[in-house]
N, C-alpha and C. Protein backbone atom coordinates (compact mmCIF):
# COMPACT_ATOMS: atom_id res chain seq x y z
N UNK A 1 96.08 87.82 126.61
CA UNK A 1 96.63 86.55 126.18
C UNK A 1 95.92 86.11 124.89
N UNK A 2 96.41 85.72 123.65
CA UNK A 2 96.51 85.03 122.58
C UNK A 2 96.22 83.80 122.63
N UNK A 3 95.41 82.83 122.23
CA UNK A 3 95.17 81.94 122.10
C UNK A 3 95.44 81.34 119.82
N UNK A 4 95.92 80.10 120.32
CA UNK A 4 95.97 79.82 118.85
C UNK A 4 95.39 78.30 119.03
N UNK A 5 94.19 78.20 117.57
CA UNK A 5 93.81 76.71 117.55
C UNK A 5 93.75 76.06 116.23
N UNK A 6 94.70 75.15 116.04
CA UNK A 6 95.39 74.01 115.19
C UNK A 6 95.06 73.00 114.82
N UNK A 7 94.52 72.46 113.37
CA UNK A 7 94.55 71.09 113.20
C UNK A 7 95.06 70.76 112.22
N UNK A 8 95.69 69.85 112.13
CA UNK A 8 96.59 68.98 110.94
C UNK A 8 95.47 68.13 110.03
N UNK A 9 95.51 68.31 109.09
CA UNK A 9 94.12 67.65 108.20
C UNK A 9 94.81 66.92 106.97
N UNK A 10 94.22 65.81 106.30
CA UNK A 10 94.62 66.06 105.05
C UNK A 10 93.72 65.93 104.33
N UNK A 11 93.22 67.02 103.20
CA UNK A 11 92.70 67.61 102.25
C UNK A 11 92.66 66.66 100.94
N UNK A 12 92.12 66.72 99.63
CA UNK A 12 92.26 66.29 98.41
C UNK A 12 92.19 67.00 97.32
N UNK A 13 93.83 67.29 96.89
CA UNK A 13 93.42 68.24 95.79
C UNK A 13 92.58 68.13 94.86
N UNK A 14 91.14 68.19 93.97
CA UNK A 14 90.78 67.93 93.41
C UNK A 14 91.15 67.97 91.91
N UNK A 15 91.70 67.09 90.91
CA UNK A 15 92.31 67.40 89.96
C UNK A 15 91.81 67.09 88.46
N UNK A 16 90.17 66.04 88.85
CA UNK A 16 89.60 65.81 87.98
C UNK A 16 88.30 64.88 88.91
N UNK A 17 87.03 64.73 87.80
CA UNK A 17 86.12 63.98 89.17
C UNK A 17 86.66 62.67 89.66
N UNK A 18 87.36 61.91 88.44
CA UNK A 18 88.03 61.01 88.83
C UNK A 18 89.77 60.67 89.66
N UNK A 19 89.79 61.92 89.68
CA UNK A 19 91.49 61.64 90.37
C UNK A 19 91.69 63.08 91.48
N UNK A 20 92.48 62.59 92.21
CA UNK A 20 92.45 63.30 93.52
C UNK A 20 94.11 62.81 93.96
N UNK A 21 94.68 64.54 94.79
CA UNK A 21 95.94 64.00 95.68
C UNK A 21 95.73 63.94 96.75
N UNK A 22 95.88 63.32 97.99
CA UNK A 22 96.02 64.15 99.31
C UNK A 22 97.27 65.61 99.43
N UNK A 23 97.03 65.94 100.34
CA UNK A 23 97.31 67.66 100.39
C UNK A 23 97.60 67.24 102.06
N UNK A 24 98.61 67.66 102.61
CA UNK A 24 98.61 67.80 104.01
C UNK A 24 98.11 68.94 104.08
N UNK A 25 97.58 69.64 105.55
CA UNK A 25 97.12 71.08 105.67
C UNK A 25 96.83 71.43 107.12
N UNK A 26 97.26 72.75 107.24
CA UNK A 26 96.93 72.97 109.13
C UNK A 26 96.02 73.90 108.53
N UNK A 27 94.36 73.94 109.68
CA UNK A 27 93.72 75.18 110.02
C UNK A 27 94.55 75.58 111.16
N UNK A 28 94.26 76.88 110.96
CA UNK A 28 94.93 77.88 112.25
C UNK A 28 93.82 78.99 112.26
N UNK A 29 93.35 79.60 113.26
CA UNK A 29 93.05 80.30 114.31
C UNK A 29 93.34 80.98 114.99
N UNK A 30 93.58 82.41 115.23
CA UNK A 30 94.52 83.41 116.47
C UNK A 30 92.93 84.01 116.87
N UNK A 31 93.12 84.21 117.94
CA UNK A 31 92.31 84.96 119.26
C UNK A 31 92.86 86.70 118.75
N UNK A 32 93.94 86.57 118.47
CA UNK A 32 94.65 88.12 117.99
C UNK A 32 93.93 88.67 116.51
N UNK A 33 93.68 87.87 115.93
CA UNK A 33 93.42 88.19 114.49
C UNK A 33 91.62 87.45 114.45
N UNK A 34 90.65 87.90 115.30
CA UNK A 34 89.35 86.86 115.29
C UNK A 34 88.35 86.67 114.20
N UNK A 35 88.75 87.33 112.96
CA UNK A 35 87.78 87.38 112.02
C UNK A 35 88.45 86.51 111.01
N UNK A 36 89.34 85.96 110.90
CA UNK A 36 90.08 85.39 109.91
C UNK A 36 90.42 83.78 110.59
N UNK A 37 90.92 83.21 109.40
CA UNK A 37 91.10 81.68 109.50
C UNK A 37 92.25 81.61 108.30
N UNK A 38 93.36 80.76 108.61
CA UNK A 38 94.32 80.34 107.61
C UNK A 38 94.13 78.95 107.58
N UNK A 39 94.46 78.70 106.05
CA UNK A 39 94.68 77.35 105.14
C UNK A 39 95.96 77.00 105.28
N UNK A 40 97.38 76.51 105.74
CA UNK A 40 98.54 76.08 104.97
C UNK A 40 98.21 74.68 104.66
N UNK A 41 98.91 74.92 103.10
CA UNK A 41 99.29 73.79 102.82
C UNK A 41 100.39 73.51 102.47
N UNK A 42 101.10 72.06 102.94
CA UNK A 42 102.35 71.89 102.80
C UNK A 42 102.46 70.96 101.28
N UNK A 43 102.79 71.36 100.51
CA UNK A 43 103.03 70.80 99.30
C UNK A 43 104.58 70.61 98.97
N UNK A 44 105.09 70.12 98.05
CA UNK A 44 105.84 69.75 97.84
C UNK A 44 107.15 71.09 96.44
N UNK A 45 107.21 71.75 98.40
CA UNK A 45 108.12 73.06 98.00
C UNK A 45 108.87 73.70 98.65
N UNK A 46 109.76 74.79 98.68
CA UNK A 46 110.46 74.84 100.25
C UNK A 46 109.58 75.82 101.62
N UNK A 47 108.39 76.78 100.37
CA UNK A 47 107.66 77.45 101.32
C UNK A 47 105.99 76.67 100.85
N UNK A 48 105.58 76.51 102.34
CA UNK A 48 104.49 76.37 102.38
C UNK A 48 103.39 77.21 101.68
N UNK A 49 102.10 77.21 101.18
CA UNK A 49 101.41 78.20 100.64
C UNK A 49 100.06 78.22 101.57
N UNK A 50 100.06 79.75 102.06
CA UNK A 50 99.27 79.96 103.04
C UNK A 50 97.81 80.53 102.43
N UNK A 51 97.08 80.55 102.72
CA UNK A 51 95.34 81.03 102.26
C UNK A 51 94.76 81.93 103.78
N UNK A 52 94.47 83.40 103.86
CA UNK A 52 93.33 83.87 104.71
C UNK A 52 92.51 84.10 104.46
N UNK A 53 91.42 83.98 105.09
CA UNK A 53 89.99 84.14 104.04
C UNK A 53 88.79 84.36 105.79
N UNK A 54 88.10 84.82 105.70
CA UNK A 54 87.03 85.17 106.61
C UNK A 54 86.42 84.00 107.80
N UNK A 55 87.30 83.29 108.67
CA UNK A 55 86.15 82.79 109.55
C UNK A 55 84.74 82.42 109.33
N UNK A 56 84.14 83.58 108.82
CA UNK A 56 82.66 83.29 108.91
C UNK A 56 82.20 82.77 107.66
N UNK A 57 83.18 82.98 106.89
CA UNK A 57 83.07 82.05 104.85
C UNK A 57 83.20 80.59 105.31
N UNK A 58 83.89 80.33 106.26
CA UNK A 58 84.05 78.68 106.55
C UNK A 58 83.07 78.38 107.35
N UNK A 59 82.13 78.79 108.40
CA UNK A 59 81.56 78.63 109.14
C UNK A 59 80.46 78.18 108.57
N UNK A 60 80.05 78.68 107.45
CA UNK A 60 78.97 79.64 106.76
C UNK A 60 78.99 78.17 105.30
N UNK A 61 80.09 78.07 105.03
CA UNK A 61 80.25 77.38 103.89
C UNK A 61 80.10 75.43 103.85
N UNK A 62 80.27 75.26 105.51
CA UNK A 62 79.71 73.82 106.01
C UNK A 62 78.19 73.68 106.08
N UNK A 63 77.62 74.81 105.79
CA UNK A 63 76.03 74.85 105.93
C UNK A 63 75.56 74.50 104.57
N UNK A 64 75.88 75.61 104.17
CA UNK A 64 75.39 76.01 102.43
C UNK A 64 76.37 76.32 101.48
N UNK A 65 76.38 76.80 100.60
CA UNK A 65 76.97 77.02 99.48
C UNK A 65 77.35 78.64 99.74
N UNK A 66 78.54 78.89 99.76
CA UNK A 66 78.87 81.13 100.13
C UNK A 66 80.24 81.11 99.72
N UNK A 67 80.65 82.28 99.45
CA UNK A 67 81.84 83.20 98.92
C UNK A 67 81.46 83.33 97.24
N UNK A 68 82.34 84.25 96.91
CA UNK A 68 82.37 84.33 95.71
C UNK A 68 83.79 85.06 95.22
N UNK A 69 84.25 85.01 94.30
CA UNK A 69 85.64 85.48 94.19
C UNK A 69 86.88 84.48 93.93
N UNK A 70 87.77 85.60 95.19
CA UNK A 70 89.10 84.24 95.33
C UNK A 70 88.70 82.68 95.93
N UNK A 71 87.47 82.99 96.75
CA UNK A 71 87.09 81.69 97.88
C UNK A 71 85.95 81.38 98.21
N UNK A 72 85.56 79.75 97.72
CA UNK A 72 84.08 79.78 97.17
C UNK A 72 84.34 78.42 98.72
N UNK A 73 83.16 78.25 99.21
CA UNK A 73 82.94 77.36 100.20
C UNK A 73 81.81 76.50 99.72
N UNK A 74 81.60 75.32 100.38
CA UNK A 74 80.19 74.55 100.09
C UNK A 74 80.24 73.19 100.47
N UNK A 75 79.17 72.75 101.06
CA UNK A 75 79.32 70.88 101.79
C UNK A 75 78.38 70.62 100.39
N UNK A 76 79.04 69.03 100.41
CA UNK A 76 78.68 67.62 99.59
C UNK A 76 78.70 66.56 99.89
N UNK A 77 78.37 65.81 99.66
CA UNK A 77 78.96 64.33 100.00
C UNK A 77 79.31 63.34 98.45
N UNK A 78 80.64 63.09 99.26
CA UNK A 78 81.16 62.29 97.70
C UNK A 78 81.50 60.63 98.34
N UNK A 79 80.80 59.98 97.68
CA UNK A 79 81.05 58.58 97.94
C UNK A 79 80.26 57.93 99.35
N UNK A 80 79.35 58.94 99.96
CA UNK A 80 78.37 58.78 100.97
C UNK A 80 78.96 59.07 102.41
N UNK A 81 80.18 60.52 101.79
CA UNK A 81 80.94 61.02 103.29
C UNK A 81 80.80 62.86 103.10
N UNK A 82 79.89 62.73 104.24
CA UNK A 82 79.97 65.17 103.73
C UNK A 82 81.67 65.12 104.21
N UNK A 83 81.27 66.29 103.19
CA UNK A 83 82.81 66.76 102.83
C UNK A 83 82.70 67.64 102.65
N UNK A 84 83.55 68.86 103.03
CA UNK A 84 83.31 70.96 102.49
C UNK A 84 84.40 70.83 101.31
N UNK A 85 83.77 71.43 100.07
CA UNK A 85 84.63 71.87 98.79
C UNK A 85 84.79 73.40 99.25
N UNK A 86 86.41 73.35 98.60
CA UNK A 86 86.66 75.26 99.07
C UNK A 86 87.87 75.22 97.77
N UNK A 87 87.07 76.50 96.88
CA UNK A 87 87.43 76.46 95.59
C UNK A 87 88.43 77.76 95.91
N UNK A 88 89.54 78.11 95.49
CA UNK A 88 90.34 78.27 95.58
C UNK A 88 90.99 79.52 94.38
N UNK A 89 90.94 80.83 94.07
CA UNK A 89 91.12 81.24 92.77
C UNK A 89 92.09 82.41 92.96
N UNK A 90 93.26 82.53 92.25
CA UNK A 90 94.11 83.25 92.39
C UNK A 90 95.23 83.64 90.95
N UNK A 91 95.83 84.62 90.43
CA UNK A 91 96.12 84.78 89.34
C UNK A 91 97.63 83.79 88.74
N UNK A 92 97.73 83.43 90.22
CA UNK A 92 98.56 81.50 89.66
C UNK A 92 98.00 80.95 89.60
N UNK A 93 96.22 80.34 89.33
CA UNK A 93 96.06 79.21 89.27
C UNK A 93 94.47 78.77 90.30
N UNK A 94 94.11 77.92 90.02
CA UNK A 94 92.42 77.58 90.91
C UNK A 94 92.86 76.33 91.17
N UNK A 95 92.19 76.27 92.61
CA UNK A 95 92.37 74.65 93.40
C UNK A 95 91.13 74.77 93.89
N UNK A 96 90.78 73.33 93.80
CA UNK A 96 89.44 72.72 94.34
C UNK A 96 89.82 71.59 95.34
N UNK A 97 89.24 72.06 96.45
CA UNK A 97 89.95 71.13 97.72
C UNK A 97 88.73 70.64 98.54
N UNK A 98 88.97 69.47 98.63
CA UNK A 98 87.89 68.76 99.25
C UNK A 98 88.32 68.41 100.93
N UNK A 99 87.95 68.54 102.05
CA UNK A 99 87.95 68.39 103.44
C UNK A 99 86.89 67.39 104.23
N UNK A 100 87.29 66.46 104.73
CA UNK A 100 86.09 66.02 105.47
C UNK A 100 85.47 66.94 106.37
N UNK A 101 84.42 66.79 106.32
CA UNK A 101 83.41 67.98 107.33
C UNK A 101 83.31 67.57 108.87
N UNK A 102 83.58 66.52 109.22
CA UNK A 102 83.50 66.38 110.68
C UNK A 102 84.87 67.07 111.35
N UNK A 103 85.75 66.91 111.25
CA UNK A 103 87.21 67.47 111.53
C UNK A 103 87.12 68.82 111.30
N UNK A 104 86.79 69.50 110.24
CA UNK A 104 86.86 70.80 109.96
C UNK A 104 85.69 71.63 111.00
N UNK A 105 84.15 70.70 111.29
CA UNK A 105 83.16 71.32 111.69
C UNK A 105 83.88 71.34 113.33
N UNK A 106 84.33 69.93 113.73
CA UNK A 106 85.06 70.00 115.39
C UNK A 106 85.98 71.69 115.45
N UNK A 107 87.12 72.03 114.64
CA UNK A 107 87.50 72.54 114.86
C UNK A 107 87.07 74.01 114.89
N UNK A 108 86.16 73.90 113.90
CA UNK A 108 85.47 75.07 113.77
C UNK A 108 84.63 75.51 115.28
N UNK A 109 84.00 74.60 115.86
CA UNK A 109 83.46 74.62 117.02
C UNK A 109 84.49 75.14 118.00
N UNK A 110 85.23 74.74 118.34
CA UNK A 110 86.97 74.67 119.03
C UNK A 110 86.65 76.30 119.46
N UNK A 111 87.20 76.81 117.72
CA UNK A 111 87.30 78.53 117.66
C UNK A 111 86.01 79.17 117.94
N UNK A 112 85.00 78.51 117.87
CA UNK A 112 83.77 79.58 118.25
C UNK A 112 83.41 79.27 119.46
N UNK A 113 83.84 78.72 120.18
CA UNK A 113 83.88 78.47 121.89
C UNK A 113 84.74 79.29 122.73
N UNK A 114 86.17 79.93 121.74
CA UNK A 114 87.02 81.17 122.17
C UNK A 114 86.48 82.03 122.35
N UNK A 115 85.92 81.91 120.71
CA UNK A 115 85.05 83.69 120.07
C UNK A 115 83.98 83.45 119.82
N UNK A 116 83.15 83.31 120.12
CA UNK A 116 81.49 83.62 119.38
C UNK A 116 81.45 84.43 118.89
N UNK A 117 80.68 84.12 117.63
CA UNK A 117 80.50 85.22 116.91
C UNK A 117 79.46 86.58 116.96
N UNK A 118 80.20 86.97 117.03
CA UNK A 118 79.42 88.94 116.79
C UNK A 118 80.62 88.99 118.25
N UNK A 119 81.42 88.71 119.00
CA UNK A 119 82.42 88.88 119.93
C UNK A 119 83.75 89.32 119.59
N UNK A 120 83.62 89.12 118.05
CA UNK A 120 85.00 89.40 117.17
C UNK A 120 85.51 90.47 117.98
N UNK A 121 85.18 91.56 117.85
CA UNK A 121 85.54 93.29 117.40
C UNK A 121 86.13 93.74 119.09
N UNK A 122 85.69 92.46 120.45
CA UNK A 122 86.52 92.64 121.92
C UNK A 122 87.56 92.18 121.88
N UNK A 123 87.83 91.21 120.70
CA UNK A 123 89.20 90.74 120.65
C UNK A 123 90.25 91.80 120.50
N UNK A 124 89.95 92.30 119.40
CA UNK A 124 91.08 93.57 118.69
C UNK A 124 92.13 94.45 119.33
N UNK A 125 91.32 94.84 120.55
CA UNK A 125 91.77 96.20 121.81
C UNK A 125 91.94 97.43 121.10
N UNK A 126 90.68 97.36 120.19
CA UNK A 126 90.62 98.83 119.74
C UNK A 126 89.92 99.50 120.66
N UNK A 127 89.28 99.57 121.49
CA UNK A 127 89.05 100.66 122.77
C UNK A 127 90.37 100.45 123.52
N UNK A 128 91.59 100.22 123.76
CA UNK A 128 92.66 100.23 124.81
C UNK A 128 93.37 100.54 123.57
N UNK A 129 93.84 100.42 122.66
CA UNK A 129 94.35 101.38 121.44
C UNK A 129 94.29 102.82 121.50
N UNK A 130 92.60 102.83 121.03
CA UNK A 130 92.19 104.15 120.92
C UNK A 130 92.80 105.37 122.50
N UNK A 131 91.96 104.35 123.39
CA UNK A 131 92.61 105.06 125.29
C UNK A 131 94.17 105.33 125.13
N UNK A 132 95.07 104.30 124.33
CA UNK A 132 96.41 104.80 124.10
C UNK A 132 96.52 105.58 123.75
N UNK A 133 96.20 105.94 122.04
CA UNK A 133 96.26 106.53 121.35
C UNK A 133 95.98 108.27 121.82
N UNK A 134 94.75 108.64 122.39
CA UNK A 134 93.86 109.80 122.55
C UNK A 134 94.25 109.99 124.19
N UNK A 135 95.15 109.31 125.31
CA UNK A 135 95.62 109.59 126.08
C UNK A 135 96.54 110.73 126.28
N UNK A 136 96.18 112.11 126.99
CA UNK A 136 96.90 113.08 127.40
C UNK A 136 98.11 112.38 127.80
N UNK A 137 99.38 113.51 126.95
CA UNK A 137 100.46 113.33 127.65
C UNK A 137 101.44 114.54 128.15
N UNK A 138 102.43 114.84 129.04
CA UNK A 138 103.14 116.28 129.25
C UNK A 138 103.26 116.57 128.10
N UNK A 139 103.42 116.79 127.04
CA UNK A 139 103.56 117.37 126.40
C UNK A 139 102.05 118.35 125.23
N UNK A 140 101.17 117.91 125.90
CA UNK A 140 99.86 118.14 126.04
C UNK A 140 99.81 119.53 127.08
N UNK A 141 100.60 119.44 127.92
CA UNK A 141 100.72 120.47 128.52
C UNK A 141 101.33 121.95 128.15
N UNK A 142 101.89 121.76 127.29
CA UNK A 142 102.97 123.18 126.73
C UNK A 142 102.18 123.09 125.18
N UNK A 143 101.79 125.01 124.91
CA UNK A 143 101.19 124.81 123.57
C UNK A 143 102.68 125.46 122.85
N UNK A 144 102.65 125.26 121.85
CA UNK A 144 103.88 126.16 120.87
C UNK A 144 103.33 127.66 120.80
N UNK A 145 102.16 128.01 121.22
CA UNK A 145 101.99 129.78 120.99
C UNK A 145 101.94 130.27 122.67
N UNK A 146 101.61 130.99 122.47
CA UNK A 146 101.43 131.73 123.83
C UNK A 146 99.61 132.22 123.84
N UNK A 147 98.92 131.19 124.87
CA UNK A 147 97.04 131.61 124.28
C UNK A 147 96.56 132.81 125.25
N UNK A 148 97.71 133.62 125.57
CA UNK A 148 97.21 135.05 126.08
C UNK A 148 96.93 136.01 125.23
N UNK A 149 97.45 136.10 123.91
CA UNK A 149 97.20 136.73 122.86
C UNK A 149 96.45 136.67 122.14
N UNK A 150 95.25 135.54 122.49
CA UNK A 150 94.36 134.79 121.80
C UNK A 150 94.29 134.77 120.20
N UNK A 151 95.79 134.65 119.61
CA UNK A 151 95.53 134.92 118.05
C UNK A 151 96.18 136.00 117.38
N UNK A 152 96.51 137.03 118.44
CA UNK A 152 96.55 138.58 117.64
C UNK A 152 98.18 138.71 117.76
């Protein structure tokens, strides 16, 4: 069984130090997929724009300052409220998005009460894969040569 965990947030696009939008946005969470975490945000379009990025970059990024690349994480406090900045970089364009940290840290808790971490890799069913996979079947039984001839 799959578990999925959801919160509706709203975000601030950051667009200058002085000006800001709200951003609606769901975190999401699958028990199926345990190393990853999605961003949507619903902006004002007919498809939503989705973000995956590592679980443990968000986990990691309410502490201290981590990622580097497409997805930079890091807590602040702006106006005397922590808040996680998650910088955003992609060959359309860089967003700087600001989150309150209590909502994001609850939910974050939520998912690591499913999965703890270093538990990731029991989620997967790569040992019941693999047992699929490497499972004898009749046809395991019949070779295409004949091994009385051993070769010759």
């Amino acid at each position: 069984m799959h578990t999925v965990v959801e919160r509706e947030l709203e975000l601030e696009l950051v667009l200058s130090p002085e000006r800001s939008i709200p951003v609606l946005a769901r975190l999401d969470y699958r028990t199926d997929d345990p190393y990853a975490v999605r961003v949507t945000f619903h902006i004002d379009s007919d498809h939503p724009v989705c973000w995956t990025f590592a679980r443990e970059l968000l986990i990691e990024g309410v502490f201290r300052p981590c990622g580097h690349g497409d997805v930079r994480v890091w807590p602040t406090k702006v106006a005397g409220r922590s808040v996680v900045l998650i910088a955003l970089s992609s060959p359309g364009g860089d967003a700087l998005l600001q989150a309150p940290a209590a909502p994001v840290s609850s939910w974050l808790e939520r998912t690591l009460r499913l999965v703890p971490p270093g538990a990731e890799s029991g989620r997967l069913g790569i040992e019941d894969g693999l047992a699929e996979l490497l499972a004898p079947t009749a046809a395991d039984d019949t070779w295409p040569w004949d091994e009385s001839t051993d070769g010759e």
